[in-house]
PDB file of N, CA and C in Angstrom:
ATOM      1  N   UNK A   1     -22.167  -3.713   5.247  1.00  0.00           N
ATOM      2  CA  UNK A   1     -21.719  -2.504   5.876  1.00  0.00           C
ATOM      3  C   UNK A   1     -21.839  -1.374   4.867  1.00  0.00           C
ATOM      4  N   UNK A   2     -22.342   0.062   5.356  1.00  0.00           N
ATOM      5  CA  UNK A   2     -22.291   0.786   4.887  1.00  0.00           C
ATOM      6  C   UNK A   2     -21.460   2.164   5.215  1.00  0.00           C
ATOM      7  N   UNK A   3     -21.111   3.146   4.237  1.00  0.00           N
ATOM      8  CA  UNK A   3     -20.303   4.132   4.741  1.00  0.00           C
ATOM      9  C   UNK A   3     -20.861   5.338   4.048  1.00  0.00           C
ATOM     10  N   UNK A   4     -21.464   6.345   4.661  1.00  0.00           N
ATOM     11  CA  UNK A   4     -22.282   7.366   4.172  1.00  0.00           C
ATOM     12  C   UNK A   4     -21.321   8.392   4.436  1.00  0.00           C
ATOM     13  N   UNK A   5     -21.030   9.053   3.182  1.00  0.00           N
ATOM     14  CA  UNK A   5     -19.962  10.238   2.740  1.00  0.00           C
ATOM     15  C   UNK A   5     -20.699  11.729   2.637  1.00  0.00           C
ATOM     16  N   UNK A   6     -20.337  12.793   3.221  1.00  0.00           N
ATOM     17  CA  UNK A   6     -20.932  14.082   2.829  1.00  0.00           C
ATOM     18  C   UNK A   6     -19.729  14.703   2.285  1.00  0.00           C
ATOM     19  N   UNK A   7     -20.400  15.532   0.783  1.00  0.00           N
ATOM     20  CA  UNK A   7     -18.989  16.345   0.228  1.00  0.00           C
ATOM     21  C   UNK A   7     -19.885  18.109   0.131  1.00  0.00           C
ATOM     22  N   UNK A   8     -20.225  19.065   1.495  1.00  0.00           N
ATOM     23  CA  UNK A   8     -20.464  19.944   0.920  1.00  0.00           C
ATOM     24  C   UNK A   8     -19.980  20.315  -0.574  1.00  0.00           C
ATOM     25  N   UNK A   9     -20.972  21.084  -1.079  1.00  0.00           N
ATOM     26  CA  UNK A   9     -20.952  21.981  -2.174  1.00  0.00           C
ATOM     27  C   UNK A   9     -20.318  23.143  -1.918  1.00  0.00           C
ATOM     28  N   UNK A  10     -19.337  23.574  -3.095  1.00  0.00           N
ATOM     29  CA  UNK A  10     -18.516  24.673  -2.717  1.00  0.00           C
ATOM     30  C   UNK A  10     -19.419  25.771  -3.258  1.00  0.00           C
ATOM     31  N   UNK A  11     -20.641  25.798  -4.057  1.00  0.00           N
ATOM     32  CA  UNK A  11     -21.636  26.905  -4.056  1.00  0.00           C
ATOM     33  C   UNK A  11     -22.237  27.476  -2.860  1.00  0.00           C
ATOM     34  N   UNK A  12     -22.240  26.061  -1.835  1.00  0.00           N
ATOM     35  CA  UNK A  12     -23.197  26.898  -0.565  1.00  0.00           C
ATOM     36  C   UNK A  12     -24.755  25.985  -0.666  1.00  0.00           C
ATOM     37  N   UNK A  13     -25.159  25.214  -1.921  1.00  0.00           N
ATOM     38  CA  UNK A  13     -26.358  24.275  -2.232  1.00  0.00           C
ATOM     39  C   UNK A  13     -26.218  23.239  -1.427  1.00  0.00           C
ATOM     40  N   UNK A  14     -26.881  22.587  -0.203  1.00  0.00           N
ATOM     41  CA  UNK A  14     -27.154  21.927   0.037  1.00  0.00           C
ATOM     42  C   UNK A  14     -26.634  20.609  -0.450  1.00  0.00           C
ATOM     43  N   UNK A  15     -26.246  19.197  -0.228  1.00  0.00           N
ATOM     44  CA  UNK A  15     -25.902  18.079  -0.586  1.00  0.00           C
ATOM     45  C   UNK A  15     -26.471  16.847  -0.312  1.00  0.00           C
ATOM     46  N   UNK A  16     -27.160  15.958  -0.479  1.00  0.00           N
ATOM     47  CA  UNK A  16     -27.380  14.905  -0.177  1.00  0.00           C
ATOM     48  C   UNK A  16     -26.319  13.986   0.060  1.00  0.00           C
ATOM     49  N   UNK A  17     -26.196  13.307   1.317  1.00  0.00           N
ATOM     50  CA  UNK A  17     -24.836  12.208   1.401  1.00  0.00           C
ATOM     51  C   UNK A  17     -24.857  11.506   0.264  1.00  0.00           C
ATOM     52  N   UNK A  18     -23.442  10.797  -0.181  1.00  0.00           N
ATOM     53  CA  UNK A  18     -23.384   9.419  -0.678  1.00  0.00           C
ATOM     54  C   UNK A  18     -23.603   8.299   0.305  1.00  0.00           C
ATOM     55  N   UNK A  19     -23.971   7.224  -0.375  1.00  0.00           N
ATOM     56  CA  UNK A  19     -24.003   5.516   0.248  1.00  0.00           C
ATOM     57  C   UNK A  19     -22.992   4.874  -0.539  1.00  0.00           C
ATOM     58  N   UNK A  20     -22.077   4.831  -0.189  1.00  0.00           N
ATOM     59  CA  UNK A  20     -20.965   3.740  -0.615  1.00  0.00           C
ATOM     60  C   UNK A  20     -21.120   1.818   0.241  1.00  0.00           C
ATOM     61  N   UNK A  21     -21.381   1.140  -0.637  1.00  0.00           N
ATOM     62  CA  UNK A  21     -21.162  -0.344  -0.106  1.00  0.00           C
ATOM     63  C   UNK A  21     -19.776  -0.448   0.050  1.00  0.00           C
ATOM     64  N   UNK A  22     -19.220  -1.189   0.810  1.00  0.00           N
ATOM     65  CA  UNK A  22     -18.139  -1.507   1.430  1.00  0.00           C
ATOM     66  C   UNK A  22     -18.139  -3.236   1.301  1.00  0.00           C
ATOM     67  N   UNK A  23     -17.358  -3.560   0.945  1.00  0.00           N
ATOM     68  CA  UNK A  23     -17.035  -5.093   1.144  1.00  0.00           C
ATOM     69  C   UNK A  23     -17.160  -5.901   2.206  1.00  0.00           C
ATOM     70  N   UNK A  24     -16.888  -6.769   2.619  1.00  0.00           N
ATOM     71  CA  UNK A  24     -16.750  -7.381   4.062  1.00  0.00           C
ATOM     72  C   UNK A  24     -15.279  -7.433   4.376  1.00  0.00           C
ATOM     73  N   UNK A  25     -14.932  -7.730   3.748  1.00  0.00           N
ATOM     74  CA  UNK A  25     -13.565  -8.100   3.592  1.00  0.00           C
ATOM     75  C   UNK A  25     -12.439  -6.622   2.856  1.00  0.00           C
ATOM     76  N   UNK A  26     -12.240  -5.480   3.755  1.00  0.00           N
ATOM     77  CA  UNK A  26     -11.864  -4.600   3.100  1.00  0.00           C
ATOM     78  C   UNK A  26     -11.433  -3.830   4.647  1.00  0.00           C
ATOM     79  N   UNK A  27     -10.200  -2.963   4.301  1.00  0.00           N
ATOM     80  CA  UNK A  27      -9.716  -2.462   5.787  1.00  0.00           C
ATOM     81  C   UNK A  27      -8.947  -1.059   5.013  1.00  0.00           C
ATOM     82  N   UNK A  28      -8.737  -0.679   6.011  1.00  0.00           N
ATOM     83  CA  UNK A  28      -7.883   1.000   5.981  1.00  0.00           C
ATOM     84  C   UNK A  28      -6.791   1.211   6.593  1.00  0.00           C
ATOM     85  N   UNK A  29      -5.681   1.493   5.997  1.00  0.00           N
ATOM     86  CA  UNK A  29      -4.338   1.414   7.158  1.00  0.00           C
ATOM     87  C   UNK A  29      -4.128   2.942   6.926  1.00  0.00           C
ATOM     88  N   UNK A  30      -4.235   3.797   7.891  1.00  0.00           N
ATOM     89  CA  UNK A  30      -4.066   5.055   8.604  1.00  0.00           C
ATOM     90  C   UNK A  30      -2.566   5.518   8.461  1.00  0.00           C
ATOM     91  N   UNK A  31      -2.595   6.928   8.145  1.00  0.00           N
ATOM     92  CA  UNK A  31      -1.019   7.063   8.839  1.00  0.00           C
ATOM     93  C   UNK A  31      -0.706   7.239  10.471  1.00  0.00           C
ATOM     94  N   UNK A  32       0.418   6.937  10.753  1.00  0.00           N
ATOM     95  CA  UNK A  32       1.108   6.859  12.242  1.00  0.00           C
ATOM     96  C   UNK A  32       1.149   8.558  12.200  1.00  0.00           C
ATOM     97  N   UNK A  33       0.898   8.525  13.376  1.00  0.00           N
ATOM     98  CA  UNK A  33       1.388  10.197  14.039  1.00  0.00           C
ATOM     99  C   UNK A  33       2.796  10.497  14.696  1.00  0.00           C
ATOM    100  N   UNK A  34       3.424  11.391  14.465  1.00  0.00           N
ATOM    101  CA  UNK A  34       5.000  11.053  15.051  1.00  0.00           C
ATOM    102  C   UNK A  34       4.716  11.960  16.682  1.00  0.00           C
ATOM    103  N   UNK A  35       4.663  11.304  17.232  1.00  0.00           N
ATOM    104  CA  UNK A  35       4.736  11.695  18.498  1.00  0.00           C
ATOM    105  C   UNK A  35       5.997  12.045  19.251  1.00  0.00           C
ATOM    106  N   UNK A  36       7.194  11.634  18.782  1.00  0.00           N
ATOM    107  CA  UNK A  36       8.150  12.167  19.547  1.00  0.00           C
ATOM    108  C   UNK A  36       8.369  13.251  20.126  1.00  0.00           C
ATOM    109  N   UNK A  37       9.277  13.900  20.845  1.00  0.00           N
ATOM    110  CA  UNK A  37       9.559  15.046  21.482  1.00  0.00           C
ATOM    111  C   UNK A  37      10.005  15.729  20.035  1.00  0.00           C
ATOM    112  N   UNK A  38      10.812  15.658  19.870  1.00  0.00           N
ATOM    113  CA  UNK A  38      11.714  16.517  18.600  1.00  0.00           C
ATOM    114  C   UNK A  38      10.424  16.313  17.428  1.00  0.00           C
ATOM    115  N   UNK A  39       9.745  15.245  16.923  1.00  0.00           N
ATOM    116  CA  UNK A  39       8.634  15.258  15.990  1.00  0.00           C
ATOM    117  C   UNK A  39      10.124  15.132  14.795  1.00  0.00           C
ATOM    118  N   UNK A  40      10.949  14.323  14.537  1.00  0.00           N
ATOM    119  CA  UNK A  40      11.671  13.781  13.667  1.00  0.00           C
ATOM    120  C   UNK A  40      11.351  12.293  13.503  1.00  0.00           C
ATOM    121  N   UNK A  41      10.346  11.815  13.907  1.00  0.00           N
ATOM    122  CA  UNK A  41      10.231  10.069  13.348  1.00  0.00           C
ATOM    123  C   UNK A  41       9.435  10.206  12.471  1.00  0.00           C
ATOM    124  N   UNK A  42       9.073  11.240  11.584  1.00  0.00           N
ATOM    125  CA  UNK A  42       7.691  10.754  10.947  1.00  0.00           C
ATOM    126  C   UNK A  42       7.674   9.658   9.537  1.00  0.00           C
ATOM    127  N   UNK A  43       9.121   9.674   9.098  1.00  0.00           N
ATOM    128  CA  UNK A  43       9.303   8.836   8.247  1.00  0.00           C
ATOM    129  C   UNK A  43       9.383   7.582   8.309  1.00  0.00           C
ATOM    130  N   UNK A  44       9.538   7.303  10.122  1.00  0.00           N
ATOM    131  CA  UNK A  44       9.608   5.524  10.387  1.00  0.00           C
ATOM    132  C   UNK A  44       8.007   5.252  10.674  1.00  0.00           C
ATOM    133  N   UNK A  45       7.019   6.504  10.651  1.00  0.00           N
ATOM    134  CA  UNK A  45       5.570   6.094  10.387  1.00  0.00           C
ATOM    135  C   UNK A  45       5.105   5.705   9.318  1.00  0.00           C
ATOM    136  N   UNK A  46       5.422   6.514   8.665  1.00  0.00           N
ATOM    137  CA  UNK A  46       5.349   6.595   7.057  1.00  0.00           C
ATOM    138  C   UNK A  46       5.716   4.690   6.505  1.00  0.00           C
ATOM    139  N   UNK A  47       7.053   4.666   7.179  1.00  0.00           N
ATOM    140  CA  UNK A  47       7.411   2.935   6.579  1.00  0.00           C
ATOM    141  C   UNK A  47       6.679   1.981   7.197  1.00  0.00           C
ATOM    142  N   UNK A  48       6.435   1.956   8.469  1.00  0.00           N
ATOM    143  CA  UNK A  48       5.610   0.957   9.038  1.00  0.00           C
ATOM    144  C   UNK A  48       4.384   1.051   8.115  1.00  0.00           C
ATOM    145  N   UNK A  49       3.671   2.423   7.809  1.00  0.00           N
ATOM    146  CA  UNK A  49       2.253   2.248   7.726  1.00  0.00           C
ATOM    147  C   UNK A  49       2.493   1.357   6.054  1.00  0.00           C
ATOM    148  N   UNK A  50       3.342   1.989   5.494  1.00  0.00           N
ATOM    149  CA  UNK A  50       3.975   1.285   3.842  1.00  0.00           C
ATOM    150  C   UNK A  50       4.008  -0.326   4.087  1.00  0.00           C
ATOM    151  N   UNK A  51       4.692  -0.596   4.901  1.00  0.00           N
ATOM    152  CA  UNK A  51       5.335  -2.095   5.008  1.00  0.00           C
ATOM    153  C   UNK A  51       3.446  -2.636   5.344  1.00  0.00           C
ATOM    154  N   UNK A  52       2.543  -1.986   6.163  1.00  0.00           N
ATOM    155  CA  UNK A  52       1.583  -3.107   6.769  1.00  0.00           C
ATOM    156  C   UNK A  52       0.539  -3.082   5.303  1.00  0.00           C
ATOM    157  N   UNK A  53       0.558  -1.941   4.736  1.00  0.00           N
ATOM    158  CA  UNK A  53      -0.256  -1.761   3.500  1.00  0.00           C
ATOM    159  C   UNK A  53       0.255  -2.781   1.999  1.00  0.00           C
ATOM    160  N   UNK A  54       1.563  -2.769   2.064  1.00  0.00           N
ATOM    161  CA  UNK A  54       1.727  -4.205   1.199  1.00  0.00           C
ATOM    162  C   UNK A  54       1.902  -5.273   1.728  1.00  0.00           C
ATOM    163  N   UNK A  55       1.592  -5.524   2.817  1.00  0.00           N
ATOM    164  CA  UNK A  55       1.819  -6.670   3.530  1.00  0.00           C
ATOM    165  C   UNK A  55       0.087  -7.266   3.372  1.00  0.00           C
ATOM    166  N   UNK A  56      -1.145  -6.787   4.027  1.00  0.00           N
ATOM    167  CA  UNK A  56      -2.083  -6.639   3.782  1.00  0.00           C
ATOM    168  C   UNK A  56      -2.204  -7.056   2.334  1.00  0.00           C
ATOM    169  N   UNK A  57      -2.138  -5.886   1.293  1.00  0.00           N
ATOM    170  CA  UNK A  57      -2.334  -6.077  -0.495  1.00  0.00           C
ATOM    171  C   UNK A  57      -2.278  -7.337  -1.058  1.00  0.00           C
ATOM    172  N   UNK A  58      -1.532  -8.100   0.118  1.00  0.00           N
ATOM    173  CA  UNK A  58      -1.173  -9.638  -0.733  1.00  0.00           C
ATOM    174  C   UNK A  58      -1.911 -10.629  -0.690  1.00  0.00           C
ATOM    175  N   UNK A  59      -2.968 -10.346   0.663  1.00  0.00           N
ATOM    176  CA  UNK A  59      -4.097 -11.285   0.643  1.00  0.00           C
ATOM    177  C   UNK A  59      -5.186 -10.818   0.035  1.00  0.00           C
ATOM    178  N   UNK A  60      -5.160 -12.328  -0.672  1.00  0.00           N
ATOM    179  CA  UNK A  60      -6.333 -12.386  -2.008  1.00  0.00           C
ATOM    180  C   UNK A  60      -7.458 -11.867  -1.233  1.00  0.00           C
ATOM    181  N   UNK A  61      -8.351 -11.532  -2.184  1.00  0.00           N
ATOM    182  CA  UNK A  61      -9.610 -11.232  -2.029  1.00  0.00           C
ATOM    183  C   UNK A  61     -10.462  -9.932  -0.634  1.00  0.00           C
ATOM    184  N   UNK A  62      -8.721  -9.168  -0.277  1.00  0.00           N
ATOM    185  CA  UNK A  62      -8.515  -8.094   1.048  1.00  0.00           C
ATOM    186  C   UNK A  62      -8.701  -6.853   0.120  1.00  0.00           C
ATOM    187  N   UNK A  63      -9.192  -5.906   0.164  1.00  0.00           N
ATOM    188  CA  UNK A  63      -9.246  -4.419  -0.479  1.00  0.00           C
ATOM    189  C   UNK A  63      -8.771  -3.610   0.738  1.00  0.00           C
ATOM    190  N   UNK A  64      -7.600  -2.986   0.089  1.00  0.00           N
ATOM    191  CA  UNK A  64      -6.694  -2.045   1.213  1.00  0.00           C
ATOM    192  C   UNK A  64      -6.993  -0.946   0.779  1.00  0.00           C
ATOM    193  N   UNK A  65      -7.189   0.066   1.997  1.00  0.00           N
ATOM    194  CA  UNK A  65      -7.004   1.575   1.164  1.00  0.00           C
ATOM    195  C   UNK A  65      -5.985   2.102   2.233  1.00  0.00           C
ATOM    196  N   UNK A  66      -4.854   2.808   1.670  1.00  0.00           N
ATOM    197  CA  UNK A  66      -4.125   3.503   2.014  1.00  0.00           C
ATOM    198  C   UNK A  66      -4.303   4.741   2.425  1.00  0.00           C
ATOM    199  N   UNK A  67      -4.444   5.152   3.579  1.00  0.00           N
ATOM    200  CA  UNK A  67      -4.309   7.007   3.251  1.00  0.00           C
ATOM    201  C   UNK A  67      -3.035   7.434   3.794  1.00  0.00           C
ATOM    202  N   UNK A  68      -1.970   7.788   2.958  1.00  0.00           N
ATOM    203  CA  UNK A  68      -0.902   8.242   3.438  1.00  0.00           C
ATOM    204  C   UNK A  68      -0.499  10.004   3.585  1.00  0.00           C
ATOM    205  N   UNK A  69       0.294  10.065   4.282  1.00  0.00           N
ATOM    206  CA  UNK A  69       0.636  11.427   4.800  1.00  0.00           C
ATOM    207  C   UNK A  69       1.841  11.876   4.939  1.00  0.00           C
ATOM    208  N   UNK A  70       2.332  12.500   4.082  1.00  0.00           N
ATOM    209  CA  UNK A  70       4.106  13.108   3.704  1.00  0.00           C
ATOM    210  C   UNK A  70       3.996  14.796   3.723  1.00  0.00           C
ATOM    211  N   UNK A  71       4.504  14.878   4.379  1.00  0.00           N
ATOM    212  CA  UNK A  71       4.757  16.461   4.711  1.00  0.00           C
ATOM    213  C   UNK A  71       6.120  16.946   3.648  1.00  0.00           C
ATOM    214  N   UNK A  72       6.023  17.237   2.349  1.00  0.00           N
ATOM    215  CA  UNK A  72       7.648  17.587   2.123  1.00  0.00           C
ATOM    216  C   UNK A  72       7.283  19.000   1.445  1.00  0.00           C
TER     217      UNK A  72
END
């Protein structure tokens, strides 16, 4: 598997993508969106997405990437 990255140039020059290899065995745990009415749960997203990302980390030979999201 492959994952082809573009990082415009903050000059305005043109960029060629990156090719990043990816493992087989490698996953991404997302942050949760707080959907509530009031938009006060975002911290029980925040823990779920925490709790599944070390939960994940523990199996051998798994590459986790986290992308987390804290508003403070």
């Amino acid at each position: 598997m492959f994952v082809i990255r573009y990082w415009p140039s903050k000059q305005g020059n043109a960029q060629a993508p990156t090719i990043a290899a990816i493992s087989d065995k490698s996953i991404a745990v997302l942050p949760f969106t707080d959907m509530s009415q009031k938009k006060d749960q975002e911290y029980f997203g925040d823990g779920m997405a925490e709790e599944i990302l070390d939960l994940l980390a523990k199996i051998p030979g798994l590459t986790v990437i986290g992308l987390h999201h804290r508003s403070i």
